[in-house]
Protein backbone atom coordinates (compact mmCIF):
# COMPACT_ATOMS: atom_id res chain seq x y z
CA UNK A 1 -61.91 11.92 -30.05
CA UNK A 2 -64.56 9.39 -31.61
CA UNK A 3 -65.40 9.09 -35.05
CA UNK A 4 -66.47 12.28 -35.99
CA UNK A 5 -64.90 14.26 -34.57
CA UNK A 6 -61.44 16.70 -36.59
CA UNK A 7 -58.66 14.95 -36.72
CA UNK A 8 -54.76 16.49 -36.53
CA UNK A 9 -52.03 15.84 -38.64
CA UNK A 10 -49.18 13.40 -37.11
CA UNK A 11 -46.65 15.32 -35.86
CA UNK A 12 -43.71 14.15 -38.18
CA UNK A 13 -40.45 16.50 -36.56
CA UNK A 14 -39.13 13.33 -34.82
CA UNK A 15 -35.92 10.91 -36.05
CA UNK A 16 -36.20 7.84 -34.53
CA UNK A 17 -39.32 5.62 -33.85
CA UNK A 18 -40.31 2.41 -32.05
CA UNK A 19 -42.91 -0.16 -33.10
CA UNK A 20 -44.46 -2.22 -30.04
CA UNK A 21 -46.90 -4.87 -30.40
CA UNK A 22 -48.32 -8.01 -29.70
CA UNK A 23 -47.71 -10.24 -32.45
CA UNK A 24 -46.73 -10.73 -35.53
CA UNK A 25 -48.60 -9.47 -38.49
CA UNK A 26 -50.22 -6.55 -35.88
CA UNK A 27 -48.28 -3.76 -37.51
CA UNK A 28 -49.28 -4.86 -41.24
CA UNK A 29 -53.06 -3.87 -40.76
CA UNK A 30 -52.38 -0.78 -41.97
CA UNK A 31 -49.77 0.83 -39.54
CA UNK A 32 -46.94 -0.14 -42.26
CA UNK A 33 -48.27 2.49 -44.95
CA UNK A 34 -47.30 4.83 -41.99
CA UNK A 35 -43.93 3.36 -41.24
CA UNK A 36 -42.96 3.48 -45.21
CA UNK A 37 -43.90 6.81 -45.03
CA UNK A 38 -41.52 7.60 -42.36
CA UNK A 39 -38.79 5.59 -43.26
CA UNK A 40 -39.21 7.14 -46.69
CA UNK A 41 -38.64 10.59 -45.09
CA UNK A 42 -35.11 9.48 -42.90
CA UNK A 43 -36.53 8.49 -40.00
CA UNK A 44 -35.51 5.29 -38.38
CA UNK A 45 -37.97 2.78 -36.99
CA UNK A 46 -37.68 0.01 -35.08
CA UNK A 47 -39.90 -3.36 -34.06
CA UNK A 48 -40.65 -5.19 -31.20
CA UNK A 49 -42.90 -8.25 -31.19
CA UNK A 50 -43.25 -8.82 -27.74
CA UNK A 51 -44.19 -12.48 -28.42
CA UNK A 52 -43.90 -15.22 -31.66
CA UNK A 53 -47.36 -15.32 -32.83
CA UNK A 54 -47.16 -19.18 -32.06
CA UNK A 55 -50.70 -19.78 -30.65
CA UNK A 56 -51.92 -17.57 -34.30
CA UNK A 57 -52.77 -20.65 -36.63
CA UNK A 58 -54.87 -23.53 -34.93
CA UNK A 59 -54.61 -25.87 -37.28
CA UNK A 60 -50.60 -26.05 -36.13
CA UNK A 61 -48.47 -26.84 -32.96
CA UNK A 62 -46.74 -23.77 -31.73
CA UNK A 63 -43.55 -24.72 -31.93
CA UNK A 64 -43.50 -24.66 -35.60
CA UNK A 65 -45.76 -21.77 -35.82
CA UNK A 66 -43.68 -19.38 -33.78
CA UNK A 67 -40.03 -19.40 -36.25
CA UNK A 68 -42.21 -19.20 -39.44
CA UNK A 69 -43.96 -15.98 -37.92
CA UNK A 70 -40.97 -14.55 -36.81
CA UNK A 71 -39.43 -15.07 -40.67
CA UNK A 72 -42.58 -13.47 -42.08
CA UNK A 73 -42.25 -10.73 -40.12
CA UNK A 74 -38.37 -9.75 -41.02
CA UNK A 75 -39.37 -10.15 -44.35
CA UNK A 76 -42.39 -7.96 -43.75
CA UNK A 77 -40.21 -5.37 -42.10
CA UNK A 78 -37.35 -5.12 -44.87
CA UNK A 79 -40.31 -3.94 -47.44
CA UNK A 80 -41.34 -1.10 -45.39
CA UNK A 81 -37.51 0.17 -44.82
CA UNK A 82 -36.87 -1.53 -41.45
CA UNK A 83 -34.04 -3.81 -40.84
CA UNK A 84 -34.27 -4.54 -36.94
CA UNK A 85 -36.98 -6.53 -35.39
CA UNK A 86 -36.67 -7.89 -31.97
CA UNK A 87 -38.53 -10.67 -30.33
CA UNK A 88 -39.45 -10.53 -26.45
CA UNK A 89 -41.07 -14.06 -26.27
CA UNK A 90 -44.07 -13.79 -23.80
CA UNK A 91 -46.31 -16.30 -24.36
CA UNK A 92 -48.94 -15.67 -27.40
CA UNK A 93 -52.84 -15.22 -26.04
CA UNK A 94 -51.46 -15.19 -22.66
CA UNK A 95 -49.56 -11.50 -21.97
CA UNK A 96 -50.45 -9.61 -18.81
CA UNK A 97 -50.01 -6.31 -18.29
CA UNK A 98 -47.79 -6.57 -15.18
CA UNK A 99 -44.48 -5.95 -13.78
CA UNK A 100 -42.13 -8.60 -15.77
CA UNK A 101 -44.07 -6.75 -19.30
CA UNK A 102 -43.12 -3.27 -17.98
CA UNK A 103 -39.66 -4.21 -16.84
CA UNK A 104 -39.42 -5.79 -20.42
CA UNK A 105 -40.85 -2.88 -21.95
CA UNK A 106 -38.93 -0.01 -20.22
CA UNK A 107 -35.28 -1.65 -21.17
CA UNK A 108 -36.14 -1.85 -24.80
CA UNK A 109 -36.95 1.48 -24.38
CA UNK A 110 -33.87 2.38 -22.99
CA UNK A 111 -32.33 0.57 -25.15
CA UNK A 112 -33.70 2.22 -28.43
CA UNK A 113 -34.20 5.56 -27.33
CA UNK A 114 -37.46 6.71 -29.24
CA UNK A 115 -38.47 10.15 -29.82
CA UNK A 116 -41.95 8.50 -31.15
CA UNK A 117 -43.76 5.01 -30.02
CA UNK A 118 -46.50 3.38 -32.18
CA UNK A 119 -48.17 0.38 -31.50
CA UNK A 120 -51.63 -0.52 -32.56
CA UNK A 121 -55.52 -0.35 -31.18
CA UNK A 122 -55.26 -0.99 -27.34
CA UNK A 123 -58.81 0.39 -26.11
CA UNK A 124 -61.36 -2.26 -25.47
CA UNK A 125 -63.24 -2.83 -29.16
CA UNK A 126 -62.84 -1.36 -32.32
CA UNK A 127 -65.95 0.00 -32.61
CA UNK A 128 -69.67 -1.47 -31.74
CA UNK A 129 -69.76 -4.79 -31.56
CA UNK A 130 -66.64 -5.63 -31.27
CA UNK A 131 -63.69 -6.66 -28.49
CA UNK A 132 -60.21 -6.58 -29.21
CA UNK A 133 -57.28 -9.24 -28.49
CA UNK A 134 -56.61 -9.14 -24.78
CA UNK A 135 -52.28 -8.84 -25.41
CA UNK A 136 -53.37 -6.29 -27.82
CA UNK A 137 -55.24 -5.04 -24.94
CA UNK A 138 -52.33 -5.10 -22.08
CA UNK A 139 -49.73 -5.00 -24.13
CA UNK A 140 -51.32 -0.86 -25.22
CA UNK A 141 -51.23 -0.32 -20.73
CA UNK A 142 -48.26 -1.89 -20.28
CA UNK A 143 -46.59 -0.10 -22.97
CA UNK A 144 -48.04 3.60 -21.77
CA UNK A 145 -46.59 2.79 -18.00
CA UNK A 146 -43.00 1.63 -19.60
CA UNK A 147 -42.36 4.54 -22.05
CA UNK A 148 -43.08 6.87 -18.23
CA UNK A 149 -41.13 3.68 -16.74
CA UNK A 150 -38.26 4.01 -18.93
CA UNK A 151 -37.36 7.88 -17.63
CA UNK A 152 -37.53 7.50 -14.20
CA UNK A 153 -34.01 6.00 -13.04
CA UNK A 154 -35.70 4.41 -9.51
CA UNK A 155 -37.36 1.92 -11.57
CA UNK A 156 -35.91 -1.50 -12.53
CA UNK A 157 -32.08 -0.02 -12.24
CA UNK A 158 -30.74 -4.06 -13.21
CA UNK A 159 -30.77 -3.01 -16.40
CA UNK A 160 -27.65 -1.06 -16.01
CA UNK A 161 -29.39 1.74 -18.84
CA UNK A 162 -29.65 5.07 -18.68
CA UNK A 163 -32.97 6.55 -17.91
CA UNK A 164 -34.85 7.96 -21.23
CA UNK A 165 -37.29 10.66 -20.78
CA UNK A 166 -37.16 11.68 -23.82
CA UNK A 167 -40.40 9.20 -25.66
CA UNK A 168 -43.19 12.27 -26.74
CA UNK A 169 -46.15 10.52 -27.48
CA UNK A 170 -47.19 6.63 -27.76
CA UNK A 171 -49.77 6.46 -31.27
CA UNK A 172 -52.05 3.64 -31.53
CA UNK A 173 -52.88 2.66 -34.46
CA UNK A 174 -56.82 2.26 -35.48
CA UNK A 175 -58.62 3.40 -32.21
CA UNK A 176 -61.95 4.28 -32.34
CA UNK A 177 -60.38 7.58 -30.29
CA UNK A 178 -58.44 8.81 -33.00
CA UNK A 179 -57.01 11.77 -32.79
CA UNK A 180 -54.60 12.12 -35.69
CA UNK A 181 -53.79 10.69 -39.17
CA UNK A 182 -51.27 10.24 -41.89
CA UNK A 183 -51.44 10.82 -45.52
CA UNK A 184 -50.51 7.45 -47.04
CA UNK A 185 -51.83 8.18 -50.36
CA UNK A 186 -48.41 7.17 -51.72
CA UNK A 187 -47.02 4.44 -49.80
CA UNK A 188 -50.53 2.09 -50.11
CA UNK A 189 -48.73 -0.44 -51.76
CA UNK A 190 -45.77 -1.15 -49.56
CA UNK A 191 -48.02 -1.28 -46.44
CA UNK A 192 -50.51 -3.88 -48.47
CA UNK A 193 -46.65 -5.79 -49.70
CA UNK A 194 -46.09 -5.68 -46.07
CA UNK A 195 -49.07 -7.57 -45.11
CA UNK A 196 -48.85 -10.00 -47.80
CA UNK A 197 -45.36 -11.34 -46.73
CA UNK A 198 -47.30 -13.49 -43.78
CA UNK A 199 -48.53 -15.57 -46.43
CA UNK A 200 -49.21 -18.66 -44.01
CA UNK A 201 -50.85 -16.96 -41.79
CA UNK A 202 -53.35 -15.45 -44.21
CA UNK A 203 -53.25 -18.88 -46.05
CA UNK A 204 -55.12 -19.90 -42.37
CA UNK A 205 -57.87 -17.64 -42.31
CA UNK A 206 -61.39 -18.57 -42.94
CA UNK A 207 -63.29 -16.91 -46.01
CA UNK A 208 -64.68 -13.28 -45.61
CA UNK A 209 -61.87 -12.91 -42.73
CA UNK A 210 -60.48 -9.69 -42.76
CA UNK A 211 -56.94 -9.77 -44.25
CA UNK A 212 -57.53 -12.53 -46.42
CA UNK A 213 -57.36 -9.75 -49.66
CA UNK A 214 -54.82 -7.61 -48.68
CA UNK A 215 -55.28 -5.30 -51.01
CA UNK A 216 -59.03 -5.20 -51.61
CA UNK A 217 -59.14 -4.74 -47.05
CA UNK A 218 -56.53 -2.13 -46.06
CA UNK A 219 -57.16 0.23 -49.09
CA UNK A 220 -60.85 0.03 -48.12
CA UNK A 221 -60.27 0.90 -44.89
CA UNK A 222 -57.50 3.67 -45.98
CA UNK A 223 -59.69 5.01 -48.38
CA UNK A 224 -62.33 5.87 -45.61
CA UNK A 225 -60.09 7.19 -43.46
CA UNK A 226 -58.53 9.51 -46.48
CA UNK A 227 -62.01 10.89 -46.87
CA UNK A 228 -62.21 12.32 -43.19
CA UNK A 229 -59.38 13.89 -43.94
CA UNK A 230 -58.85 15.08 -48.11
CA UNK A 231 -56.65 13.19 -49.32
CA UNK A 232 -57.05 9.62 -51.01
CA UNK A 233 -55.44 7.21 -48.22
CA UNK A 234 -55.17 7.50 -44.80
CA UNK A 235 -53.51 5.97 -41.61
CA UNK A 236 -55.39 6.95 -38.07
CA UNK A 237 -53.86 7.08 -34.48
CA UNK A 238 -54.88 8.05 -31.62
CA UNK A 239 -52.06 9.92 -29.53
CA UNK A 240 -51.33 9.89 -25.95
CA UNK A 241 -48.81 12.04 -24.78
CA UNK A 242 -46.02 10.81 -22.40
């Protein structure tokens, strides 16, 4: 589905949730209001940065970018209800969507055992005019071929894990083939809290970036998205089933 087109409420009868991206600070541009939302309701969600976010700031050495990124994103975590973040450390700007990723990708599957992946916008822009992040890119394919990966017990069987077949659908958040949305009306604020706990990072970005007013950019964007749809602040995904 394209903009447009109906969109379906996010199927919410799940318990336990994992949050696969790229970098830090992916999951704060407006996924977060979703996660609150969930946690909110019982659920328990998980993240996994699959690298530091050290190449993010240019104006710094990655070495001392990558543990200050990593801090703002616990703290970004604990304000949306979740208290375990994992770190897979493949090199920031330079992921590939190949075997070592999957393998990667398939035990922390395993590991967590997720009724429910999200991750963020993996198709090629984010509308006209635009092209999106290459790891945001291959880390989206990667991740689709490790949550089928993950249940089939002839793949990467070092792991010594149990097979889990049991991952429903993989939602990305903010692709322009959205399929579904989540009323966020009331948990706006701890996404846009969320965001604003990677202080340096936004402290880096150049004027008229987006993300450099938290609150002024995601409840714009919300607010569209909650007009689609009825209700004052939305979160959309598009959902591939596994």
């Amino acid at each position: 589905m394209g903009d447009g087109a109906p969109l379906e409420p996010f199927p919410e009868d799940w318990e336990r949730g994992l949050a696969v991206v790229a970098h830090p600070d992916d999951l704060e541009y407006g996924a977060t209001s979703a996660i609150a939302r969930w946690t909110g309701q019982g659920k328990h969600v998980s993240y996994v940065m699959v690298t530091n976010g050290e190449a993010g700031i240019d104006t710094m050495p990655p070495a001392e970018v990558g543990p200050l990124r990593r801090q703002e994103e616990e703290r970004s975590a604990q304000v949306v209800g979740v208290d375990s973040v994992e770190f897979l450390g493949f090199a920031d700007g330079l992921i590939e969507a190949d075997h070592e990723l999957r393998r990667a990708l398939a035990t922390t599957i395993r590991r967590h055992r997720p009724d429910v992946i999200v991750s963020i916008n993996f198709r090629e822009s984010w509308g006209p005019g635009s092209w999106n992040h290459v790891d945001h890119r291959n880390v989206g394919i990667a991740l689709l071929d490790a949550a089928r990966d993950a249940g089939n017990r002839w793949l990467f069987t070092d792991d010594g894990l149990d097979p889990w077949p049991s991952v429903r659908l993989v939602a990305f958040l903010g692709s322009p083939q959205a399929s579904h949305w989540v009323d966020v009306t009331d948990t706006m604020d701890l996404g846009v809290r969320s965001l604003e706990q990677h202080a340096l990072y936004l402290s880096m970005l150049s004027d008229g970036t987006p993300g450099t007013e938290p609150g002024l950019f995601l409840r714009n964007i919300a607010a569209q998205a909650g007009e689609r749809v009825g209700v004052d602040c939305a979160a959309t995904f598009e959902i591939i089933s596994v």
